[in-house]
C-alpha atoms as a PDB file:
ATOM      1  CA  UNK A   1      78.921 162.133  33.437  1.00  0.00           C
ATOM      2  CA  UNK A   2      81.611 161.487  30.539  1.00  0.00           C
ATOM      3  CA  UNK A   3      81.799 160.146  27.424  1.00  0.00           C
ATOM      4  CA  UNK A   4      83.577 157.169  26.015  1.00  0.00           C
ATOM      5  CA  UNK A   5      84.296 155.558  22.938  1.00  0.00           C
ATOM      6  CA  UNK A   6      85.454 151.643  22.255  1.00  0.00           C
ATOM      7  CA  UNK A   7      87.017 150.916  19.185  1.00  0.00           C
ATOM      8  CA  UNK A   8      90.221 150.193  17.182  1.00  0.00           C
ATOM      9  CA  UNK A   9      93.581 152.317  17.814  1.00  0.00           C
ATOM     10  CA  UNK A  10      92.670 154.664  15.198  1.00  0.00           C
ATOM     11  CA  UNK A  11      89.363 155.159  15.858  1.00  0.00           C
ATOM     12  CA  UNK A  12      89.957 155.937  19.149  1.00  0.00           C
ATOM     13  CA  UNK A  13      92.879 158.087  18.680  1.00  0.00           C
ATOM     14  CA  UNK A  14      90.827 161.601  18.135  1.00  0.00           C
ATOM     15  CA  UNK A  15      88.228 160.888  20.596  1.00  0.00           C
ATOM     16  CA  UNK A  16      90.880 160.776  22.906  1.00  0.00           C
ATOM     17  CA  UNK A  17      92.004 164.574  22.182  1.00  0.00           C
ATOM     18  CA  UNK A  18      88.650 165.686  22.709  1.00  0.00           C
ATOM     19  CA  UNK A  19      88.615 164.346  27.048  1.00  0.00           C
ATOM     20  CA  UNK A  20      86.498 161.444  25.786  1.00  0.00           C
ATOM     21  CA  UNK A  21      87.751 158.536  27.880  1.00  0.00           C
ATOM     22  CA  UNK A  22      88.789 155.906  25.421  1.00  0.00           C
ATOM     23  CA  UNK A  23      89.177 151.878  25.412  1.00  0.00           C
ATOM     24  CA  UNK A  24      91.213 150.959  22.464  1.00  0.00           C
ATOM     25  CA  UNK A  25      91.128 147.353  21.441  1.00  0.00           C
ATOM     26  CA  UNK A  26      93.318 145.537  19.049  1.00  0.00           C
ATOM     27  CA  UNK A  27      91.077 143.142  17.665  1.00  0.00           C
ATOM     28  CA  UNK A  28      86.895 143.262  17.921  1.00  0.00           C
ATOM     29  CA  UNK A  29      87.132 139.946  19.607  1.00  0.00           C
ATOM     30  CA  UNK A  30      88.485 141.888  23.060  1.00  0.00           C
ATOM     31  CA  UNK A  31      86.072 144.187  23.122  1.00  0.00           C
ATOM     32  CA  UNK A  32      83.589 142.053  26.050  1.00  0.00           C
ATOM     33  CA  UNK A  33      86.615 142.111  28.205  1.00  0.00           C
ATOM     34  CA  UNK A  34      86.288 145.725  28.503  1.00  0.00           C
ATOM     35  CA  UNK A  35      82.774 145.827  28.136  1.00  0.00           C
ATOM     36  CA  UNK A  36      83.280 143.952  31.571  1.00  0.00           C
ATOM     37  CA  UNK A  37      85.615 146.430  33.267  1.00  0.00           C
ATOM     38  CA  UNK A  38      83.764 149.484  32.635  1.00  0.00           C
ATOM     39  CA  UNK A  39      81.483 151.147  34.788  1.00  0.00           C
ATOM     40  CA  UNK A  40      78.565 151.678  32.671  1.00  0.00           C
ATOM     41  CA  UNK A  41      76.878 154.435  35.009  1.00  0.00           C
ATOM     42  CA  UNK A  42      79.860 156.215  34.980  1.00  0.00           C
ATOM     43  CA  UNK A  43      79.036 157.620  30.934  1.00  0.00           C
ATOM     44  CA  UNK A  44      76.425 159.455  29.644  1.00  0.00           C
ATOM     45  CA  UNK A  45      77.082 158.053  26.036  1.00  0.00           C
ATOM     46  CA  UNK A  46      78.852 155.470  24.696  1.00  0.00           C
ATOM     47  CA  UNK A  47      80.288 155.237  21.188  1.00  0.00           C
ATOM     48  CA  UNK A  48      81.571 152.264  19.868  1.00  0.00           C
ATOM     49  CA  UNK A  49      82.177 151.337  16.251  1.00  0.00           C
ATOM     50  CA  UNK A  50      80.715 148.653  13.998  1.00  0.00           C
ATOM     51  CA  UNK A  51      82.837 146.130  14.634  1.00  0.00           C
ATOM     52  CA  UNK A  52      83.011 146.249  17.974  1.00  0.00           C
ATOM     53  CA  UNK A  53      79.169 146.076  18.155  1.00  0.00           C
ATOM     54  CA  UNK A  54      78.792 143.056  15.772  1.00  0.00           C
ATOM     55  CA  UNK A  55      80.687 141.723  18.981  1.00  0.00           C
ATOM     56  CA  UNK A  56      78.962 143.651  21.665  1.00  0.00           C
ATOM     57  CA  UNK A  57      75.195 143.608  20.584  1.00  0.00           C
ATOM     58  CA  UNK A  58      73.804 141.099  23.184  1.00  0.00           C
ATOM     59  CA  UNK A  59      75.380 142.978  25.915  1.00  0.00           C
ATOM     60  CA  UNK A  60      74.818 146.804  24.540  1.00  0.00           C
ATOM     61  CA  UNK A  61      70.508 145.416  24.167  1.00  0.00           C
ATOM     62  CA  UNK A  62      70.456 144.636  28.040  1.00  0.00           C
ATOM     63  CA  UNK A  63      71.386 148.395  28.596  1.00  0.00           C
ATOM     64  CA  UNK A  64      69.044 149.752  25.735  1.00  0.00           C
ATOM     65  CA  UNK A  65      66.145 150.373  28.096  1.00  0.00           C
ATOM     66  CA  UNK A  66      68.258 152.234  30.247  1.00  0.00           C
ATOM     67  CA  UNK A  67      68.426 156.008  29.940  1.00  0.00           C
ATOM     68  CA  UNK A  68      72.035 156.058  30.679  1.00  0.00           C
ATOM     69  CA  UNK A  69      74.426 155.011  29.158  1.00  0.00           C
ATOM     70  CA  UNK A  70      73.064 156.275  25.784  1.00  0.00           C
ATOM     71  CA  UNK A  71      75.280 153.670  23.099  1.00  0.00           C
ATOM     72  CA  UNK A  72      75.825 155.171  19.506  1.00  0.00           C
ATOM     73  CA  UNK A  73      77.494 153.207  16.924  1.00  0.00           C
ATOM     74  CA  UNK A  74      79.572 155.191  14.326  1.00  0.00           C
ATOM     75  CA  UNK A  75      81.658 153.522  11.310  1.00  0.00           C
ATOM     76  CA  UNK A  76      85.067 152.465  11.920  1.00  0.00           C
ATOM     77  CA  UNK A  77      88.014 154.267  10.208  1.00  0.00           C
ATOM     78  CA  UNK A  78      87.539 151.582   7.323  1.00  0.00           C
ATOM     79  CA  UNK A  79      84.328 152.528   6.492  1.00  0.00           C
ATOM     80  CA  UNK A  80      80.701 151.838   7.011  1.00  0.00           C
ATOM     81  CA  UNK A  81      78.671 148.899   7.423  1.00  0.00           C
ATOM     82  CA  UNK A  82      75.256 150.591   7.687  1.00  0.00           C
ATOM     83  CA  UNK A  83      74.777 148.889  11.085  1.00  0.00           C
ATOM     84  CA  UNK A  84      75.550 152.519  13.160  1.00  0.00           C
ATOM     85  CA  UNK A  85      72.487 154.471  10.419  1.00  0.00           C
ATOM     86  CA  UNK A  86      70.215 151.047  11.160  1.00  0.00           C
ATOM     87  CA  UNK A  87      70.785 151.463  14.943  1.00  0.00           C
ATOM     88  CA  UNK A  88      69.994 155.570  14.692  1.00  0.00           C
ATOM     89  CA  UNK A  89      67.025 154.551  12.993  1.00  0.00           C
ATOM     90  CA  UNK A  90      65.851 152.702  15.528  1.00  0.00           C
ATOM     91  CA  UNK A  91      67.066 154.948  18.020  1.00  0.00           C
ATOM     92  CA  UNK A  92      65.033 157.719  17.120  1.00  0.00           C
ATOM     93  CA  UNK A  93      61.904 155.936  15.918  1.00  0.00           C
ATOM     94  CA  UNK A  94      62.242 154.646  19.396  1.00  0.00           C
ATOM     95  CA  UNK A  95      62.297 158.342  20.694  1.00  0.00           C
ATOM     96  CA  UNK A  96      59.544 160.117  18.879  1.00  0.00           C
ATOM     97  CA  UNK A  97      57.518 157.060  17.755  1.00  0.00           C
ATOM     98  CA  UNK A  98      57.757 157.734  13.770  1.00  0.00           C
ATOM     99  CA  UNK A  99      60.954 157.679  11.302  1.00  0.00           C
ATOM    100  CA  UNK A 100      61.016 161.381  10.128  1.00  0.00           C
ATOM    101  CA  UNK A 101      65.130 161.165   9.145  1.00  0.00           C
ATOM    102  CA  UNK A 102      65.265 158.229   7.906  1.00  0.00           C
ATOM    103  CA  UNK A 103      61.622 157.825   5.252  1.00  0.00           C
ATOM    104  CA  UNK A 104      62.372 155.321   2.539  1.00  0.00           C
END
């Protein structure tokens, strides 16, 4: 299984040096085009970053029962939106049934 990561140029770039397969996208607004052309059961996880999930979230929730592909969201280069620690959150109260990183 591999990795992959969907974001802007930069983002991508690093990801890229590390074997993770990467799908660079110019604009957020592209990203369901390659959402399209990828073979989801090809990756274990999937990063993506913020903005490209503001765009993506209908389609990344259809896969969210799945067990593969695992989708993390991580800030852009930009910074953070808090959407990628609100979907951990709910990643791993999802996991173990209680919030024990997150308490508020």
């Amino acid at each position: 299984m591999k990795i992959a990561m969907i974001g802007g140029k930069t983002s991508t770039a690093g990801f890229g040096a590390l074997g993770v397969k990467t799908f660079p996208v110019a604009v957020p607004s592209e990203a369901p085009d390659v959402w399209k052309t990828m073979d989801l059961a090809e990756f274990a996880v999937i990063f993506m970053t913020e903005p490209i999930y503001e765009v993506l979230a209908d389609a990344v929730a259809e896969v969210r029962g799945e067990t593969i592909p695992v989708v993390a969201v991580i800030p852009a280069v930009v910074g953070s939106q808090g959407i990628g620690m609100k979907e951990m959150k709910t990643l791993v109260e999802r996991a173990i049934g209680v919030d024990v990183i997150f308490r508020e």
